[in-house]
C-alpha atoms as a PDB file:
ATOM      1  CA  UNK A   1     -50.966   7.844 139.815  1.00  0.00           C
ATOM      2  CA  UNK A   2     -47.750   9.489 139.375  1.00  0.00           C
ATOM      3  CA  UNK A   3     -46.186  10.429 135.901  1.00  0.00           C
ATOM      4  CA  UNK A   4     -43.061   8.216 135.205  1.00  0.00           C
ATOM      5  CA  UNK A   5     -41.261  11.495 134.741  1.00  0.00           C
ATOM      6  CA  UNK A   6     -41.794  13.301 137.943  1.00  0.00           C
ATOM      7  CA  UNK A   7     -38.161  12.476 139.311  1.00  0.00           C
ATOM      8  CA  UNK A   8     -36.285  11.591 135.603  1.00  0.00           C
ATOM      9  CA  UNK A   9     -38.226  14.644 133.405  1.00  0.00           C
ATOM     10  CA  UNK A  10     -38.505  14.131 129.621  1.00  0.00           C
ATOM     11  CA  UNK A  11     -35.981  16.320 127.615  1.00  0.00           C
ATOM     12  CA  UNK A  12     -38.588  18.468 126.304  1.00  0.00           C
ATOM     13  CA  UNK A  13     -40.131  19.485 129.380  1.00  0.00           C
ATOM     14  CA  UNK A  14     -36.263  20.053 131.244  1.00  0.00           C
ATOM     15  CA  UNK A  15     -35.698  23.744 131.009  1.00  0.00           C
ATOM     16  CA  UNK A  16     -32.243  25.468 131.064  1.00  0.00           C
ATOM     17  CA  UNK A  17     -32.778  28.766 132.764  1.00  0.00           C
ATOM     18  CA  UNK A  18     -29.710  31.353 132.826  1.00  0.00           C
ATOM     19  CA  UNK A  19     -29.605  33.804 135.475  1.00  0.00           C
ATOM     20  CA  UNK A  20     -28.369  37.353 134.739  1.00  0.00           C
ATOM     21  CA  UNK A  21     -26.322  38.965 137.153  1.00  0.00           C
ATOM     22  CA  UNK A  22     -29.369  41.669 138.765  1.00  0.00           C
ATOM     23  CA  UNK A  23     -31.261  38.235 139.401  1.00  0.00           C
ATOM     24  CA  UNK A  24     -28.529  36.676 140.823  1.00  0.00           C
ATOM     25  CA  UNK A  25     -27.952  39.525 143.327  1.00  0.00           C
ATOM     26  CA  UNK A  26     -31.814  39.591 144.107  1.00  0.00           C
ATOM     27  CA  UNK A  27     -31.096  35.689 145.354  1.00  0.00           C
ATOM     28  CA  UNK A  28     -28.331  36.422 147.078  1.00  0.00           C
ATOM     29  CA  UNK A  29     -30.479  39.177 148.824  1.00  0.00           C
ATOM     30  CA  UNK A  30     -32.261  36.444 150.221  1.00  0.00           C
ATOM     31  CA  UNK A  31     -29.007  34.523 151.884  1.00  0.00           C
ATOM     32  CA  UNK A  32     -27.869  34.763 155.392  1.00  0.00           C
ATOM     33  CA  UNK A  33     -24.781  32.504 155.408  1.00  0.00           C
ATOM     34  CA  UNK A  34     -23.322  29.797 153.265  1.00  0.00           C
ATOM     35  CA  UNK A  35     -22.141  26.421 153.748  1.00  0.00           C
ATOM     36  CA  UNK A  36     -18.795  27.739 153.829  1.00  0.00           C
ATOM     37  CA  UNK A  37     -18.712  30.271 157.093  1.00  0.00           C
ATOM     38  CA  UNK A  38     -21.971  28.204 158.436  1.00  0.00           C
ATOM     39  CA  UNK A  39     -21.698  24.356 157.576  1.00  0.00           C
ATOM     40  CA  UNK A  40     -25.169  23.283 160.185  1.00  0.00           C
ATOM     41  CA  UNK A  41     -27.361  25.910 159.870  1.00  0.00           C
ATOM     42  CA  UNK A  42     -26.967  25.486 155.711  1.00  0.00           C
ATOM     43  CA  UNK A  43     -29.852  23.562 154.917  1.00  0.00           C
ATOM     44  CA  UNK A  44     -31.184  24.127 151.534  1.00  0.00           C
ATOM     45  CA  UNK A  45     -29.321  24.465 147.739  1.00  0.00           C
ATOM     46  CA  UNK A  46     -29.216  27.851 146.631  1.00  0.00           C
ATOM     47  CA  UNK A  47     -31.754  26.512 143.692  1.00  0.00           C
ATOM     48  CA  UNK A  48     -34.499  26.568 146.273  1.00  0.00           C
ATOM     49  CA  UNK A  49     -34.027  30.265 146.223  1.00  0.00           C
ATOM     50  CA  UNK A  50     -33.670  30.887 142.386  1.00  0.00           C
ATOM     51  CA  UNK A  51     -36.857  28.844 142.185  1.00  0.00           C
ATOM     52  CA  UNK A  52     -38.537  31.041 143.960  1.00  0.00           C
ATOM     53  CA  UNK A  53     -37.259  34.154 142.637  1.00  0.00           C
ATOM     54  CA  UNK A  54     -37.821  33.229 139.384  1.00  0.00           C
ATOM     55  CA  UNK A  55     -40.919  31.289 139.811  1.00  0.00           C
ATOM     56  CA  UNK A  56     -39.828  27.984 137.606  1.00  0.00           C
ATOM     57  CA  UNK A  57     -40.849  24.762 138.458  1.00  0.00           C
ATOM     58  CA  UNK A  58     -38.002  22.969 140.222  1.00  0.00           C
ATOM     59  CA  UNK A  59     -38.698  19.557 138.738  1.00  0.00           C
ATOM     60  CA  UNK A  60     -37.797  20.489 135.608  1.00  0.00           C
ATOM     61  CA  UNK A  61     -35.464  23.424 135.429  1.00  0.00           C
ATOM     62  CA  UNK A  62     -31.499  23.895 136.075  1.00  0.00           C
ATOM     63  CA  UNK A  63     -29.972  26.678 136.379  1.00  0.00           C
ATOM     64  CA  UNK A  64     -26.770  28.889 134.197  1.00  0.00           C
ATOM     65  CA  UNK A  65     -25.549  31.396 136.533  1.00  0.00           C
ATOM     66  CA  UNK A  66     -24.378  34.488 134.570  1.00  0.00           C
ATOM     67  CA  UNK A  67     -21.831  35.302 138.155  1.00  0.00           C
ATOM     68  CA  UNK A  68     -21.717  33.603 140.800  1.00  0.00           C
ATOM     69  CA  UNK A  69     -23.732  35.422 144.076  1.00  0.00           C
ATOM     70  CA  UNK A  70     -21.254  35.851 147.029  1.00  0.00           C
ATOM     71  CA  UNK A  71     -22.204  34.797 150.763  1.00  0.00           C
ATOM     72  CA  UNK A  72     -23.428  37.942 152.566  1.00  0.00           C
ATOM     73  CA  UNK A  73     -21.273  37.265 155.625  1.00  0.00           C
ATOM     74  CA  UNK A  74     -18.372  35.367 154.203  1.00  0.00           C
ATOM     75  CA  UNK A  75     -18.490  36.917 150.520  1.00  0.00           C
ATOM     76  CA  UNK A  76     -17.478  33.275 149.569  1.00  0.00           C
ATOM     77  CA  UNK A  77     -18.920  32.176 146.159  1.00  0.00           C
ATOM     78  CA  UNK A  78     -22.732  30.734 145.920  1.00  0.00           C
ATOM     79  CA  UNK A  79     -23.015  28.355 143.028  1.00  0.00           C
ATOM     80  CA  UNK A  80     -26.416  27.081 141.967  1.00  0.00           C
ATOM     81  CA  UNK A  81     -25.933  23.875 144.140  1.00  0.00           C
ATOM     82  CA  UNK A  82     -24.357  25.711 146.954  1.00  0.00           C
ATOM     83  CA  UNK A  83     -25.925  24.801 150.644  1.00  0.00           C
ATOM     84  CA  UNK A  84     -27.304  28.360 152.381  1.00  0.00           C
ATOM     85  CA  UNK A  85     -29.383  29.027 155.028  1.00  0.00           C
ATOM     86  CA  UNK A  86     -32.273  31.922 153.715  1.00  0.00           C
ATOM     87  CA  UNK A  87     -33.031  35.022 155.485  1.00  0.00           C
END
């Protein structure tokens, strides 16, 4: 049976994670477009990729970015909820 906190996590297991600026560029390394410059092919939040750069569970963390990444072919701003498409 599922834990009544898998979608709505207690407070003390909800991590706030901040992301320094040489992690944020090592995301962004992973980004081919953005939401912005390419609106279908944008499929997943850029917190998919900080999860898996950083390795935290994505049920229970959020994310503090230190800067904001910038699109690799747009160099529009990537925010943590920002739609991309990964390389």
């Amino acid at each position: 049976m599922t834990p009544y906190y898998f979608f709505n996590p207690p407070p003390e297991r909800h991590q706030i994670v901040v992301i320094n600026a040489a992690t944020v560029r090592k995301a962004a390394a992973l980004v081919e477009t953005c939401e912005n410059c390419n609106e279908e092919g944008s499929e997943f939040p850029f917190v998919v990729i900080l999860d898996r750069v950083t390795g935290s569970d994505p049920k229970v963390t959020d994310y503090i970015l230190e800067v904001p990444a910038n699109c690799p072919a747009c160099r529009c701003e990537i925010l943590e909820k920002t739609f991309v498409q990964r390389v």
